[in-house]
PDB file of N, CA and C in Angstrom:
ATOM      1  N   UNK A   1       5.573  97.967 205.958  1.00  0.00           N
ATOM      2  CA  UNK A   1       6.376  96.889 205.410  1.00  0.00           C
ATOM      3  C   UNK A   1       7.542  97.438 204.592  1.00  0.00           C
ATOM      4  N   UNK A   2       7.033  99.206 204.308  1.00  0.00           N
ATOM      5  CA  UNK A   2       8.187  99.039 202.893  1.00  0.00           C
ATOM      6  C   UNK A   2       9.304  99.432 203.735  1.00  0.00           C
ATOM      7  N   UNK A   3       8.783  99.999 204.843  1.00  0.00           N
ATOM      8  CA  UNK A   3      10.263 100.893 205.823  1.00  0.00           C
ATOM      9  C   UNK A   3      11.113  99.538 206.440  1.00  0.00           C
ATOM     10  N   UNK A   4      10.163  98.456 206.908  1.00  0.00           N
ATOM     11  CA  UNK A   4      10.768  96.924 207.155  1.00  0.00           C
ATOM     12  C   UNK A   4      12.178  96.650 205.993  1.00  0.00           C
ATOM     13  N   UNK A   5      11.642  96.690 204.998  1.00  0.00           N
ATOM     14  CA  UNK A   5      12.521  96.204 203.722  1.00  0.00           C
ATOM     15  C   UNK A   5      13.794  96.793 203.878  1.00  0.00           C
ATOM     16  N   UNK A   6      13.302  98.804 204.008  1.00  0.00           N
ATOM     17  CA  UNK A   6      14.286  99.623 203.640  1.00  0.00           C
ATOM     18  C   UNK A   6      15.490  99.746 204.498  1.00  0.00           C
ATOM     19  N   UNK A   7      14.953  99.145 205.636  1.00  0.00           N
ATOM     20  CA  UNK A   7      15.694  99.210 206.957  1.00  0.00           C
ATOM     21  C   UNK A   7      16.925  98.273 206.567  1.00  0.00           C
ATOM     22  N   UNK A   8      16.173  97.045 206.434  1.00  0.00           N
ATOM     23  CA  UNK A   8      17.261  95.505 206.362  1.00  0.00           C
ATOM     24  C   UNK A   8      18.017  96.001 204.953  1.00  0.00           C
ATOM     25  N   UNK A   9      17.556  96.616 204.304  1.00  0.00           N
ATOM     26  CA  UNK A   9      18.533  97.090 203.342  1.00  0.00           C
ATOM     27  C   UNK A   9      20.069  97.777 203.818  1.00  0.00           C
ATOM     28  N   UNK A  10      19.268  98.951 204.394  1.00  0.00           N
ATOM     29  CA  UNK A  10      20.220  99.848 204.677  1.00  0.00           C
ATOM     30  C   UNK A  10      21.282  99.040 205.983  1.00  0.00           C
ATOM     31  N   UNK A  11      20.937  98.003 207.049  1.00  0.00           N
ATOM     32  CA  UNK A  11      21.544  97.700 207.266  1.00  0.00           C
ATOM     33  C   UNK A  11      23.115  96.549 206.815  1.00  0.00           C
ATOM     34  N   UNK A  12      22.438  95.571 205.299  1.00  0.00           N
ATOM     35  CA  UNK A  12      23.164  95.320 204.993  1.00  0.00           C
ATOM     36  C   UNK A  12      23.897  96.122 204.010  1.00  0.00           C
ATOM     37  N   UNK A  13      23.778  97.142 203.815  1.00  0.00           N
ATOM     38  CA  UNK A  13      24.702  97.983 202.526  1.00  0.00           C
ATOM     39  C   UNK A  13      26.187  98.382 203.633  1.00  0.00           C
ATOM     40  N   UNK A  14      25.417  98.823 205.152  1.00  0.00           N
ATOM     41  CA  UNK A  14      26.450  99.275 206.142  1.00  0.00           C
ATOM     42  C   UNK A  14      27.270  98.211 206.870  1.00  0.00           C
ATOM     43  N   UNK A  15      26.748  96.825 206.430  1.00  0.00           N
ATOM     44  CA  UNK A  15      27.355  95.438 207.146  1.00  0.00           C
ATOM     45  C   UNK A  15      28.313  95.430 205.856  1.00  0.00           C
ATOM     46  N   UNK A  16      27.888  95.666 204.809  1.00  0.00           N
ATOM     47  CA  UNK A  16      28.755  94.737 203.470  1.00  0.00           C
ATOM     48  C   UNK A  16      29.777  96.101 203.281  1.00  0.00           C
ATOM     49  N   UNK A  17      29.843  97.437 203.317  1.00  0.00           N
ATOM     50  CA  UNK A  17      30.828  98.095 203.234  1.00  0.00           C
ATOM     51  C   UNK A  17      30.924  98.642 204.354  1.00  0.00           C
ATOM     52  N   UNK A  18      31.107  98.293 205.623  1.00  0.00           N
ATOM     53  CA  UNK A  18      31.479  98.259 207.057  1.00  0.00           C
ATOM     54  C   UNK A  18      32.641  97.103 206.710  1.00  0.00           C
ATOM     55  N   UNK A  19      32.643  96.044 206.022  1.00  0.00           N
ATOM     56  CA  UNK A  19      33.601  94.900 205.927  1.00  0.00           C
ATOM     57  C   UNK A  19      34.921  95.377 204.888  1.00  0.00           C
ATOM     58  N   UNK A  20      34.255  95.651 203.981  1.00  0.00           N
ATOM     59  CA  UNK A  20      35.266  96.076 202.824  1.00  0.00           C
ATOM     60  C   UNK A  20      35.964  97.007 203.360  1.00  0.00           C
ATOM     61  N   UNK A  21      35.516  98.101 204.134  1.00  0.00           N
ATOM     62  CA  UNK A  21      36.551  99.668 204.350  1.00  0.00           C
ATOM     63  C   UNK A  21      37.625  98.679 205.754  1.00  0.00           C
ATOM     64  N   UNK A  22      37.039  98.085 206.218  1.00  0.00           N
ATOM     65  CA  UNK A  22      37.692  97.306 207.246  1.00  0.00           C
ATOM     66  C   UNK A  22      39.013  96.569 207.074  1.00  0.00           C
ATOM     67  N   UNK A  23      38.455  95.417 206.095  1.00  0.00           N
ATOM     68  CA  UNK A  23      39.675  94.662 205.310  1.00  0.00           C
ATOM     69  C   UNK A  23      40.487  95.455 204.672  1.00  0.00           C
ATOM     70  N   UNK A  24      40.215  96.717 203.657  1.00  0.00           N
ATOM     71  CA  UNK A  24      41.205  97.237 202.423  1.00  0.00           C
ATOM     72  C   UNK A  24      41.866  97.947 203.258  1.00  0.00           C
ATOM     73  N   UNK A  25      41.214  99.066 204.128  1.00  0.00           N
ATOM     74  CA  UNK A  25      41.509 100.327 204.975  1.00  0.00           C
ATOM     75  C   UNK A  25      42.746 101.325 204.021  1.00  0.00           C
ATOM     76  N   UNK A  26      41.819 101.640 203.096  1.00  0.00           N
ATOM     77  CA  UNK A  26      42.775 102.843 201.956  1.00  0.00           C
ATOM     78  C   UNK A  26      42.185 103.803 202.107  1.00  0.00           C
ATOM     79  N   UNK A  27      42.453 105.104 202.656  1.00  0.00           N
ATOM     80  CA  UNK A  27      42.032 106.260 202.967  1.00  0.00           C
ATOM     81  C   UNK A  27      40.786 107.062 202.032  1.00  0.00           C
ATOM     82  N   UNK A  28      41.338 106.707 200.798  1.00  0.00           N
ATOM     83  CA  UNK A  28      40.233 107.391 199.737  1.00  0.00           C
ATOM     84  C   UNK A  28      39.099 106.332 199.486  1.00  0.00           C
ATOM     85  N   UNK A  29      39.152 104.689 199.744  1.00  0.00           N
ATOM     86  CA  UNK A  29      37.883 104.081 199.933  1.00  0.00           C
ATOM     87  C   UNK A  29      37.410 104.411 201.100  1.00  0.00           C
ATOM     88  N   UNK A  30      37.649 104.961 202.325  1.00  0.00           N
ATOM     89  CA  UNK A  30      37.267 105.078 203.372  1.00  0.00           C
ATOM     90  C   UNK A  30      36.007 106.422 202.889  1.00  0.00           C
ATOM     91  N   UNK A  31      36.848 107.269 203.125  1.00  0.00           N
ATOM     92  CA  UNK A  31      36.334 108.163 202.616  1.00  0.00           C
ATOM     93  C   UNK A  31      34.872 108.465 201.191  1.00  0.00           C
ATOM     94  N   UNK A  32      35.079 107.389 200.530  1.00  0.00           N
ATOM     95  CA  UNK A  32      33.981 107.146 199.388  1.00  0.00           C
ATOM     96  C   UNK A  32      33.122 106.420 200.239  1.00  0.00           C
ATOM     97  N   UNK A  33      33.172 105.419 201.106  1.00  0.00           N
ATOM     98  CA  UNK A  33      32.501 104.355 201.640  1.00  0.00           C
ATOM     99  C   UNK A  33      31.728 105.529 202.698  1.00  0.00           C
ATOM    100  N   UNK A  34      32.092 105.938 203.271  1.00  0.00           N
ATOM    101  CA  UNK A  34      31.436 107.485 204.354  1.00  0.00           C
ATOM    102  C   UNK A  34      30.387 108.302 203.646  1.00  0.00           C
ATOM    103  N   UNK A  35      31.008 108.692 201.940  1.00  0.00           N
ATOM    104  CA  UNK A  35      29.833 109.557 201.720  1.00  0.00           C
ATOM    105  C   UNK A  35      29.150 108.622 201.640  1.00  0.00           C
ATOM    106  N   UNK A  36      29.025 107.747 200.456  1.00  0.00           N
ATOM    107  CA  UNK A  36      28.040 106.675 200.127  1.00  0.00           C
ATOM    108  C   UNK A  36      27.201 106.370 201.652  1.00  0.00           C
ATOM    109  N   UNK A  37      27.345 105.807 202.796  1.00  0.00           N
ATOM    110  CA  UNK A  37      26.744 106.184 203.937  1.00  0.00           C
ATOM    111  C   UNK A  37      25.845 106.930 203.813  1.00  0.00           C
ATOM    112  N   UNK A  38      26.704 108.419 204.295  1.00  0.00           N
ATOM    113  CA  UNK A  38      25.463 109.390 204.025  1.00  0.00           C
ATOM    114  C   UNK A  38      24.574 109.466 203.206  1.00  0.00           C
ATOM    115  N   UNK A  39      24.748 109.608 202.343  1.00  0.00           N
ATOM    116  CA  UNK A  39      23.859 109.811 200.726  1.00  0.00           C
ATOM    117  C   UNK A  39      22.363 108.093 200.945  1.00  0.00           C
ATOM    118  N   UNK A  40      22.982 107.363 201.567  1.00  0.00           N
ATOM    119  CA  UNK A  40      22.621 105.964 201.649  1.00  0.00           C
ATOM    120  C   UNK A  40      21.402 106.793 202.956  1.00  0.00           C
ATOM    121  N   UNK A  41      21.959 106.714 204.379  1.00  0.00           N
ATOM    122  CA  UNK A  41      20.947 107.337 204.718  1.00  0.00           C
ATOM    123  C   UNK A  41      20.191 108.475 205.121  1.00  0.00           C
ATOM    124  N   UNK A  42      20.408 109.277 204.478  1.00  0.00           N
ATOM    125  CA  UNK A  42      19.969 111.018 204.044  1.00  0.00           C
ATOM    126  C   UNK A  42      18.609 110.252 203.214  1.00  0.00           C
ATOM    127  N   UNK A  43      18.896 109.156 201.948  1.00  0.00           N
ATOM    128  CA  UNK A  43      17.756 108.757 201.031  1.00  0.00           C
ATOM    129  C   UNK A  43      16.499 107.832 201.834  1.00  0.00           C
ATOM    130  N   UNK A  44      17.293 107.254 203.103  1.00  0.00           N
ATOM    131  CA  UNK A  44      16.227 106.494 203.694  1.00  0.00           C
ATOM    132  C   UNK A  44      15.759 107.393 204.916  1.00  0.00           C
ATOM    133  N   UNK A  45      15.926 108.409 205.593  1.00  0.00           N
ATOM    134  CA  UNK A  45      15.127 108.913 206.392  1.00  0.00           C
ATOM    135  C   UNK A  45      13.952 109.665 205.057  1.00  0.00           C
ATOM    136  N   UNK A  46      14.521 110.277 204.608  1.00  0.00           N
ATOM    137  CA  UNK A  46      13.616 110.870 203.639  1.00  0.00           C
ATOM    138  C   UNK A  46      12.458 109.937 202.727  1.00  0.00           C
ATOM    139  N   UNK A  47      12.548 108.875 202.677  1.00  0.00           N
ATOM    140  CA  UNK A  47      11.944 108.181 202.268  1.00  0.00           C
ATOM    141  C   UNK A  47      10.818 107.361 203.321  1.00  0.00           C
ATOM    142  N   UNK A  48      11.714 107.283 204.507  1.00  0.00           N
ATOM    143  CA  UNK A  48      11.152 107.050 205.476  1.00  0.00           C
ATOM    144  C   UNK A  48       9.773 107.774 206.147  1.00  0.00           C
ATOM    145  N   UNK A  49       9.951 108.928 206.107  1.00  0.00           N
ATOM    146  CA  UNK A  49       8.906 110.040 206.392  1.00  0.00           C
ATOM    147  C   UNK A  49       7.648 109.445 205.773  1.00  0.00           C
ATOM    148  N   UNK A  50       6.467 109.608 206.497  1.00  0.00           N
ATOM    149  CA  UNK A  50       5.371 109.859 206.238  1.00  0.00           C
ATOM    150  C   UNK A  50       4.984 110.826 205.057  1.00  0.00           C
ATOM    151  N   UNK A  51       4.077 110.115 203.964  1.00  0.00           N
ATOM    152  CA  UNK A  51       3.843 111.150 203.296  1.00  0.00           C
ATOM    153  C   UNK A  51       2.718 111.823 203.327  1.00  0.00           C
ATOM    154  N   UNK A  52       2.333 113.250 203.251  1.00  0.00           N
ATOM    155  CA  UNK A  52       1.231 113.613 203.288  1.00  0.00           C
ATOM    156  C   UNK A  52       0.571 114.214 202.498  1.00  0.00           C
ATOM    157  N   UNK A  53      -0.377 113.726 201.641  1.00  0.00           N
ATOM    158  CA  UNK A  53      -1.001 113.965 200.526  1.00  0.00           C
ATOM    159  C   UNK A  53      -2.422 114.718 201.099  1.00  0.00           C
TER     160      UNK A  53
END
């Protein structure tokens, strides 16, 4: 369930600044909006993983 959540998350963070870099299109928000991406999902595969205790 929690990867359910994390998913619909991560898809709207990439719907809601997928729109903004779209509309403004200023090179250095582009660019901030990209890392944030990454960093966004670098934290959810990793979180994603199985943990093994």
């Amino acid at each position: 369930m929690n990867k359910l959540l994390a998913l619909i998350a991560f898809v709207f963070i990439v719907g809601f600044l997928g729109i903004l870099g779209w509309k403004v299109q200023e090179p250095d928000l582009i660019a901030v909006i990209a890392l944030t991406l990454v960093l966004v999902a670098f934290d959810f595969a990793r979180s994603a993983r199985d943990k093994k205790d």
